[in-house]
N, C-alpha and C. Protein backbone atom coordinates (compact mmCIF):
# COMPACT_ATOMS: atom_id res chain seq x y z
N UNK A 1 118.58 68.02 114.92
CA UNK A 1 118.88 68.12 113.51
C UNK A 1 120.39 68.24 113.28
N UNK A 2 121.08 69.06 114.18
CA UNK A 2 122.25 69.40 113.83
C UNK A 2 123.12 68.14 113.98
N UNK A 3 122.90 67.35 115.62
CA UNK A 3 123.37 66.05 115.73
C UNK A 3 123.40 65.41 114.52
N UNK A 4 122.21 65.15 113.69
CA UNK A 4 122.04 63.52 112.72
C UNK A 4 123.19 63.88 111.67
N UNK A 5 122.80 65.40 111.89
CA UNK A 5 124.58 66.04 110.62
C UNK A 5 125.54 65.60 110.38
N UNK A 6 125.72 66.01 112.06
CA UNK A 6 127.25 65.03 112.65
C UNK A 6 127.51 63.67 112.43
N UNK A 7 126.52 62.93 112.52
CA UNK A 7 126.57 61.94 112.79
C UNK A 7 127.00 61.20 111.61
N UNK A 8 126.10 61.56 110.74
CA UNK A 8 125.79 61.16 109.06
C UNK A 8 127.29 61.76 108.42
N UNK A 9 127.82 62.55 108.74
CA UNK A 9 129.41 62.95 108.13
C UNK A 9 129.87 61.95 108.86
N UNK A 10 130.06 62.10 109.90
CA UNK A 10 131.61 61.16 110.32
C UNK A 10 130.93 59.49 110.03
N UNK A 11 129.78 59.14 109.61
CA UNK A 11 129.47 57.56 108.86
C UNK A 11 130.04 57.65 107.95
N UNK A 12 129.72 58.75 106.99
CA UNK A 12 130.45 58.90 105.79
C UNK A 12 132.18 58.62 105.21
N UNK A 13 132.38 59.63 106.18
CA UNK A 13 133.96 59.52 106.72
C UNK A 13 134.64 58.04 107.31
N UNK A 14 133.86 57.60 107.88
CA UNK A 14 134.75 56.05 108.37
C UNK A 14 134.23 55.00 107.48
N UNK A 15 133.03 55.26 106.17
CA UNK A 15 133.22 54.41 105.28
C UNK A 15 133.62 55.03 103.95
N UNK A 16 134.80 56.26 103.98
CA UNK A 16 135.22 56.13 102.99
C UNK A 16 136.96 55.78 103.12
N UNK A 17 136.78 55.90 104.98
CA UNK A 17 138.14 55.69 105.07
C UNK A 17 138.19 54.10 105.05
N UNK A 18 137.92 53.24 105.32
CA UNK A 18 137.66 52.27 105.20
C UNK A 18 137.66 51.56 103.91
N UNK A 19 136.87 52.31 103.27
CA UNK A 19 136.95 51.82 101.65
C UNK A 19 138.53 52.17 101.30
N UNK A 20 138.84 53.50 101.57
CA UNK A 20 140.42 53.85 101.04
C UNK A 20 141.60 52.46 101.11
N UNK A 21 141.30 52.35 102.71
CA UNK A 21 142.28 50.85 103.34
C UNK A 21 141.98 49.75 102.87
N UNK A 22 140.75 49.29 102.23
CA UNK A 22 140.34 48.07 101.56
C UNK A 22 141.23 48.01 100.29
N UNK A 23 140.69 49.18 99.92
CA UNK A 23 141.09 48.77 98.16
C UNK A 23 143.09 49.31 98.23
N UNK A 24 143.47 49.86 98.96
CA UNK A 24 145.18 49.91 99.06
C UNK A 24 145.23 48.63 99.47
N UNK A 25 145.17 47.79 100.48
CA UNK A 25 145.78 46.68 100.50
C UNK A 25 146.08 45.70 99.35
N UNK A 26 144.07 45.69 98.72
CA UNK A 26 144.25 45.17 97.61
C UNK A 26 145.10 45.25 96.34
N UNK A 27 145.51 46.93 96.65
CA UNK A 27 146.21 46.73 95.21
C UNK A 27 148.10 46.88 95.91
N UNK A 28 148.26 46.13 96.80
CA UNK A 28 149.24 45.38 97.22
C UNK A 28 150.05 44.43 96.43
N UNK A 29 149.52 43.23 95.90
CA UNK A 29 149.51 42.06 95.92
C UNK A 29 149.71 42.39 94.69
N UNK A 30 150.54 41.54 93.94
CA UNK A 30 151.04 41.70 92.52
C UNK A 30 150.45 40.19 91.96
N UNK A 31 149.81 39.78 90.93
CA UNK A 31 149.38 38.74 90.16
C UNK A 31 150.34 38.01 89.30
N UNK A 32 151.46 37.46 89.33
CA UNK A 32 152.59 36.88 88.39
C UNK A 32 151.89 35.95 87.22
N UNK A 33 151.06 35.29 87.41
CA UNK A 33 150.01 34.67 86.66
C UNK A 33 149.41 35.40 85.74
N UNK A 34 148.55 36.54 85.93
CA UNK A 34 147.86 36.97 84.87
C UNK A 34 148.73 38.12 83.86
N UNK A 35 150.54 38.47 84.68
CA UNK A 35 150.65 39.47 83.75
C UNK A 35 152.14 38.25 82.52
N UNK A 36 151.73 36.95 82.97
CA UNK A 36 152.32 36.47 81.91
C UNK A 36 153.79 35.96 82.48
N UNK A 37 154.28 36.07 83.25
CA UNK A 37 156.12 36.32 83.59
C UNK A 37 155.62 34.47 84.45
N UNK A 38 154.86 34.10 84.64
CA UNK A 38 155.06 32.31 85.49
C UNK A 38 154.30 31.22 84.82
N UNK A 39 154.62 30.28 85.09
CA UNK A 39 154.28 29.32 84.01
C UNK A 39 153.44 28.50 85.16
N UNK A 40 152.30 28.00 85.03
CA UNK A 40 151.90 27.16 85.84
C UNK A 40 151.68 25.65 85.18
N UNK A 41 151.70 25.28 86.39
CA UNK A 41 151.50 23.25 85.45
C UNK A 41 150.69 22.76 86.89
N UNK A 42 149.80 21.99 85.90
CA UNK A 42 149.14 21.27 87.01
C UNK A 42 149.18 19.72 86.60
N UNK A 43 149.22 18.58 87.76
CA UNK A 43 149.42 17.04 87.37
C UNK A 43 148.35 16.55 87.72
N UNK A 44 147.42 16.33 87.28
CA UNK A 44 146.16 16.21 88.28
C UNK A 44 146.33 14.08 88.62
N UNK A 45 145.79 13.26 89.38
CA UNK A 45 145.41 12.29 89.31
C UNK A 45 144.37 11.57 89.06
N UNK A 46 144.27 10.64 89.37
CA UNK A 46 143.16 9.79 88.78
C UNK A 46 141.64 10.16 89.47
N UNK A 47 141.85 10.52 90.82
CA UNK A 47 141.03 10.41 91.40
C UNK A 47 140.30 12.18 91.09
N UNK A 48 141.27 13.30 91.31
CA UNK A 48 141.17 14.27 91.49
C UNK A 48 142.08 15.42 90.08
N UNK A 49 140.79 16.25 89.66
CA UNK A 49 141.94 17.55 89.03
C UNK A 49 142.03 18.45 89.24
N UNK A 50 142.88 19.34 89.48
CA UNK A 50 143.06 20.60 90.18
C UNK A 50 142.78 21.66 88.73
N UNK A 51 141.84 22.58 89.15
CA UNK A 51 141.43 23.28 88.82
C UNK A 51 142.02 25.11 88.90
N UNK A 52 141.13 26.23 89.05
CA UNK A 52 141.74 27.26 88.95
C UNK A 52 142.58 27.74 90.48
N UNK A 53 143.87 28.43 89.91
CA UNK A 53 145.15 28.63 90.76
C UNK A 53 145.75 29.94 90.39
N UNK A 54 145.32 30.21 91.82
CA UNK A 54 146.24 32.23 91.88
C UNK A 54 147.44 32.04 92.25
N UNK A 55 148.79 32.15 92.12
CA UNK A 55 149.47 32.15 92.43
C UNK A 55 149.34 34.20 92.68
N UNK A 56 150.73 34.47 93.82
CA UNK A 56 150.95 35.65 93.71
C UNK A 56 151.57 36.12 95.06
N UNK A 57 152.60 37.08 94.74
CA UNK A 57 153.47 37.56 96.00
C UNK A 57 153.14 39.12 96.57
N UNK A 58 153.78 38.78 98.01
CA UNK A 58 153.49 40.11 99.17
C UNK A 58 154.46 39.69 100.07
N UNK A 59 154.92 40.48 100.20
CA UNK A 59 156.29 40.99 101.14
C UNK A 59 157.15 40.05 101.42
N UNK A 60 157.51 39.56 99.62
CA UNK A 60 158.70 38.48 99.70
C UNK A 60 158.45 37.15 99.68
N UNK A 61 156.78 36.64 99.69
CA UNK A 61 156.25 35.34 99.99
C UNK A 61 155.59 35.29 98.40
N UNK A 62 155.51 33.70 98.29
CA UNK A 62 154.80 33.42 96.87
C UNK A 62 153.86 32.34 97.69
N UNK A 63 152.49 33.28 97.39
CA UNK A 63 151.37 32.06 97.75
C UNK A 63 150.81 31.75 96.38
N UNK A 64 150.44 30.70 96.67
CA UNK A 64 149.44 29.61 96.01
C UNK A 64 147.62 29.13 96.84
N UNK A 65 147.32 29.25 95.74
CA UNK A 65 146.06 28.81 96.28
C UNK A 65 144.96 28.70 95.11
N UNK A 66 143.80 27.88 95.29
CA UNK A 66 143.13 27.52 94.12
C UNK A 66 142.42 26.07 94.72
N UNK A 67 141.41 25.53 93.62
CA UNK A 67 140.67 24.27 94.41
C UNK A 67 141.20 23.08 93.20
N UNK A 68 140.81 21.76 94.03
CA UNK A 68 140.39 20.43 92.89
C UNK A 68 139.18 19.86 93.26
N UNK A 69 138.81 19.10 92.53
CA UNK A 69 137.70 18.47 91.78
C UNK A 69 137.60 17.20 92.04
N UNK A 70 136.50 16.35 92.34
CA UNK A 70 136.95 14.69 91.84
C UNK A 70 136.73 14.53 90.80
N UNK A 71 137.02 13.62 89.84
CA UNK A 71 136.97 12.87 88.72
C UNK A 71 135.61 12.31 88.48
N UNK A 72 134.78 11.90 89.70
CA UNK A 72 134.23 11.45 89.53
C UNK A 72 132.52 12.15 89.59
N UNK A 73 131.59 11.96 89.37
CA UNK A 73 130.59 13.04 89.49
C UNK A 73 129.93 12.58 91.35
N UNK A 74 129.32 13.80 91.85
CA UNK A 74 129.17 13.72 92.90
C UNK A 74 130.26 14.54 93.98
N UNK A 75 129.83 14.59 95.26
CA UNK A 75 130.64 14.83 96.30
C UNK A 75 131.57 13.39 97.27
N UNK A 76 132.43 13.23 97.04
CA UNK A 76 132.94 12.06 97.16
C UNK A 76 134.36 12.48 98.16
N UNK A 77 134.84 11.81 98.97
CA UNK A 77 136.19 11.90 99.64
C UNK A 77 137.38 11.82 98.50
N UNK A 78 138.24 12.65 98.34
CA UNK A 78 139.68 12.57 97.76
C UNK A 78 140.60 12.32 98.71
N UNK A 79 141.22 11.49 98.94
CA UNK A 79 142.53 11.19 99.09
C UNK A 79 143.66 11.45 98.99
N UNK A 80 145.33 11.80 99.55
CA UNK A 80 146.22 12.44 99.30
C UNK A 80 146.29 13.71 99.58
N UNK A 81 147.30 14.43 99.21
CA UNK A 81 147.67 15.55 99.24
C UNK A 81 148.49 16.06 97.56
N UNK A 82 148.81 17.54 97.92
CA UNK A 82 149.55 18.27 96.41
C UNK A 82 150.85 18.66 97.39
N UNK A 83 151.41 18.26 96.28
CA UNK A 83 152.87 19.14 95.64
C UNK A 83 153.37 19.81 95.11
N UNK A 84 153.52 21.02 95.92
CA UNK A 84 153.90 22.68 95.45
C UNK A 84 155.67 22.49 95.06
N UNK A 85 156.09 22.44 93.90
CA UNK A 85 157.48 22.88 93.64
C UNK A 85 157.65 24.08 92.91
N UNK A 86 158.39 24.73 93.18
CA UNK A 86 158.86 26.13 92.56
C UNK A 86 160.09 26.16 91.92
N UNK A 87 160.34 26.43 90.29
CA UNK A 87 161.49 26.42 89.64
C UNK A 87 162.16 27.75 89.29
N UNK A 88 163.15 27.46 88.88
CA UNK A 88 163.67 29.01 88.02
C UNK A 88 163.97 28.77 86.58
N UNK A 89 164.20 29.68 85.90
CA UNK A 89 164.21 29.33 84.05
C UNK A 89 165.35 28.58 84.01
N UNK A 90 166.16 28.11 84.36
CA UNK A 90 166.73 26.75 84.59
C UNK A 90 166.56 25.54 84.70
N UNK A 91 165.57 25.61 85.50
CA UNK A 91 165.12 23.86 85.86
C UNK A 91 165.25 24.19 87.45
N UNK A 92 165.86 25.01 87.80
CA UNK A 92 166.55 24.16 89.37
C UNK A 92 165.35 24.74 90.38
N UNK A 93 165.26 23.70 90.66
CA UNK A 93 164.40 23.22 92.12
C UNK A 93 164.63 24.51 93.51
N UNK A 94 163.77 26.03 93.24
CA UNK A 94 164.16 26.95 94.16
C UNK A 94 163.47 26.04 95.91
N UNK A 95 162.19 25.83 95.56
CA UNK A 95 161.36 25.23 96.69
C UNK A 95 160.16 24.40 96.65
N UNK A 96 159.98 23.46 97.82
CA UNK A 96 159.49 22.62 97.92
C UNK A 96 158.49 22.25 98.57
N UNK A 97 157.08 21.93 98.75
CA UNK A 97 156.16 21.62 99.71
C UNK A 97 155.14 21.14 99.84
N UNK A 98 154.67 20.45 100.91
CA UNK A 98 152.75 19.73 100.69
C UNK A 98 151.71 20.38 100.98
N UNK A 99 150.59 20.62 100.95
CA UNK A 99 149.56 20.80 101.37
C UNK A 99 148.48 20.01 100.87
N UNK A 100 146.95 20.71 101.95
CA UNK A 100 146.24 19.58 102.57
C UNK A 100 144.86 20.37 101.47
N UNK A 101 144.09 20.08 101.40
CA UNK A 101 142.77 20.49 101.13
C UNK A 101 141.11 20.38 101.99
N UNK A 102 140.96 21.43 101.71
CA UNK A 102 139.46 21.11 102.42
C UNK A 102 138.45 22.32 101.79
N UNK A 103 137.00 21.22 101.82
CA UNK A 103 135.78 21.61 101.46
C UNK A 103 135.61 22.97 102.37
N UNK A 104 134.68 24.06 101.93
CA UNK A 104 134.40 24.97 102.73
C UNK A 104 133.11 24.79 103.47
N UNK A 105 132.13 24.29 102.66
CA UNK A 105 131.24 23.58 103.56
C UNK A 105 130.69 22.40 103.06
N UNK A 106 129.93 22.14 103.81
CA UNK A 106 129.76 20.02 103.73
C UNK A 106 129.08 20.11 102.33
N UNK A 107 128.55 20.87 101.77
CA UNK A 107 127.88 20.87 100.43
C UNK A 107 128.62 21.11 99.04
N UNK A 108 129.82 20.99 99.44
CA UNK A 108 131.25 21.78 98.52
C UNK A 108 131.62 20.75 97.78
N UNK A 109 131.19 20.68 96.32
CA UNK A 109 132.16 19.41 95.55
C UNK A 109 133.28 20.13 95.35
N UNK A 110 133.97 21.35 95.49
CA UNK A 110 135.35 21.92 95.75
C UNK A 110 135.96 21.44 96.71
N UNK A 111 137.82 21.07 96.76
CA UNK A 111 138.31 21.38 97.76
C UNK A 111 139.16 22.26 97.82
N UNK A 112 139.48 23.39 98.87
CA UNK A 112 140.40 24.14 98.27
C UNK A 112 141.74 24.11 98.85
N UNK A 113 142.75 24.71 98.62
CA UNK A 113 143.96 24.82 99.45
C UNK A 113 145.00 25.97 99.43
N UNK A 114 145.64 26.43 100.13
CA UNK A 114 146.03 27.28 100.34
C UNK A 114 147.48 27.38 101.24
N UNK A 115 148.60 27.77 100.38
CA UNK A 115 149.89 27.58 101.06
C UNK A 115 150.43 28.65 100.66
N UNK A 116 151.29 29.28 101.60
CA UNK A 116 152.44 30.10 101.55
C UNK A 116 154.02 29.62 101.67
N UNK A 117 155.22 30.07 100.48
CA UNK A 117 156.15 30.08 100.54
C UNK A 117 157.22 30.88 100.66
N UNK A 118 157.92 31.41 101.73
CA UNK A 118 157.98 32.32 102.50
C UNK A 118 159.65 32.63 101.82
N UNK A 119 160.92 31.20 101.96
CA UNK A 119 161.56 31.78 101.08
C UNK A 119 161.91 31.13 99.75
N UNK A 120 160.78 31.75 98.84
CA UNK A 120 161.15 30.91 97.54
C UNK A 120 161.40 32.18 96.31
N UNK A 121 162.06 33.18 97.26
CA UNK A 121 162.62 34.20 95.87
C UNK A 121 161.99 34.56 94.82
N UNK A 122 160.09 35.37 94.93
CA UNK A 122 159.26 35.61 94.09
C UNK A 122 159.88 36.41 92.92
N UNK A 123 160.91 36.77 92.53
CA UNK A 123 161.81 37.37 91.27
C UNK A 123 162.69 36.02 90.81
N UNK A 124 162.82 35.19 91.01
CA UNK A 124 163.66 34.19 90.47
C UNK A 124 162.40 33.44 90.10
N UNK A 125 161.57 33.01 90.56
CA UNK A 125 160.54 32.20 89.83
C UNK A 125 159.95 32.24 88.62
N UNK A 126 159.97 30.90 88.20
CA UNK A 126 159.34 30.93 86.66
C UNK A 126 158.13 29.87 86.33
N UNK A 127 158.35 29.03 86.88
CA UNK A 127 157.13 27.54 86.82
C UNK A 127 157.23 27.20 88.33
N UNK A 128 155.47 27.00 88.39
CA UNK A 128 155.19 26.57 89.80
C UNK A 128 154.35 25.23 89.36
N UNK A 129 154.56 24.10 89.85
CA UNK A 129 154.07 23.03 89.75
C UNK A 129 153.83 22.66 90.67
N UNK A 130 152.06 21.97 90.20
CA UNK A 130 151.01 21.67 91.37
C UNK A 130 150.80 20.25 91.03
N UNK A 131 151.10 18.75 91.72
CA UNK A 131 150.73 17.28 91.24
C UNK A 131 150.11 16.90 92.82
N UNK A 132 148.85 16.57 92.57
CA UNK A 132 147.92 15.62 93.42
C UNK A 132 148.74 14.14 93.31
N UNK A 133 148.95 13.73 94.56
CA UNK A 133 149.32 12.34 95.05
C UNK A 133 148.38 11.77 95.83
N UNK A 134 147.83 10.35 95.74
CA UNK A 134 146.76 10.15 96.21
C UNK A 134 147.34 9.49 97.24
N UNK A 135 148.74 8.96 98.01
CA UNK A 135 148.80 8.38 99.01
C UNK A 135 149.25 9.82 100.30
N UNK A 136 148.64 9.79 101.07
CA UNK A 136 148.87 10.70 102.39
C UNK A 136 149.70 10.38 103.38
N UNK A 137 150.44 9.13 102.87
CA UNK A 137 151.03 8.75 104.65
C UNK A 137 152.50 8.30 103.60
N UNK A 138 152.40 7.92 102.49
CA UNK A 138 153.89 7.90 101.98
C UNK A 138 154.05 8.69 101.70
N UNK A 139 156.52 8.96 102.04
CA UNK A 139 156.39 10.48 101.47
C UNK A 139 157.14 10.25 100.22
N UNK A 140 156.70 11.33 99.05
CA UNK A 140 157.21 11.51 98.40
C UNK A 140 158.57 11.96 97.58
């Protein structure tokens, strides 16, 4: 009896410590998107439109991430890649980059993607622009 005591506290104990470390990390991560301060733009193409996008920074990095869509109904191959640029309330071009997309599983009319920009000065940013290009082998 006395054992299951023991036992049943310290379960207790490593899932509340656990819970403690879950939800601190989480509230890490600052949302630039939902408290209003970044502008997002999306270019979608013909084939494909990009849909919902978290932007948001941690320890100096501005990730992006979010899915697209085809245009067309069905699960169908998209083509190309996106173009992550990052501005400041200026205009000027802080940073630059591609990424790739992919389904999570074979049943996924989502694709999603997911990039980190490591130095693109998450306090100088103001508009992050996302444009689907449907050619993959020319560069832009």
């Amino acid at each position: 009896m006395m054992k299951t005591t023991v036992t049943l506290k310290r379960g207790c104990l490593v899932i509340v410590a656990l819970a403690t470390l879950i939800s601190g990390c989480a509230s890490i991560q600052e949302q630039p998107v939902t408290s209003g301060n970044l502008k997002l733009e999306r270019v979608d193409s013909r084939y494909a439109r990009i849909g919902d996008v978290s932007v948001y920074t941690y320890n100096q990095e501005l990730t992006v991430r979010g899915y697209i869509r085809t245009s067309f109904k069905g699960r169908r191959h998209v083509p190309g890649h996106l173009h992550i640029k990052v501005f400041n309330n200026s205009g000027e071009l802080l940073r630059e980059t591609t990424s790739g997309y992919h389904r999570r599983n074979r049943h996924s009319r989502k694709l999603y993607f997911y990039k980190s920009l490591p130095s693109a000065r998450p306090e100088k940013v103001t508009t992050v622009r996302i444009t689907h290009h449907l050619h993959s082998k020319i560069k832009c």
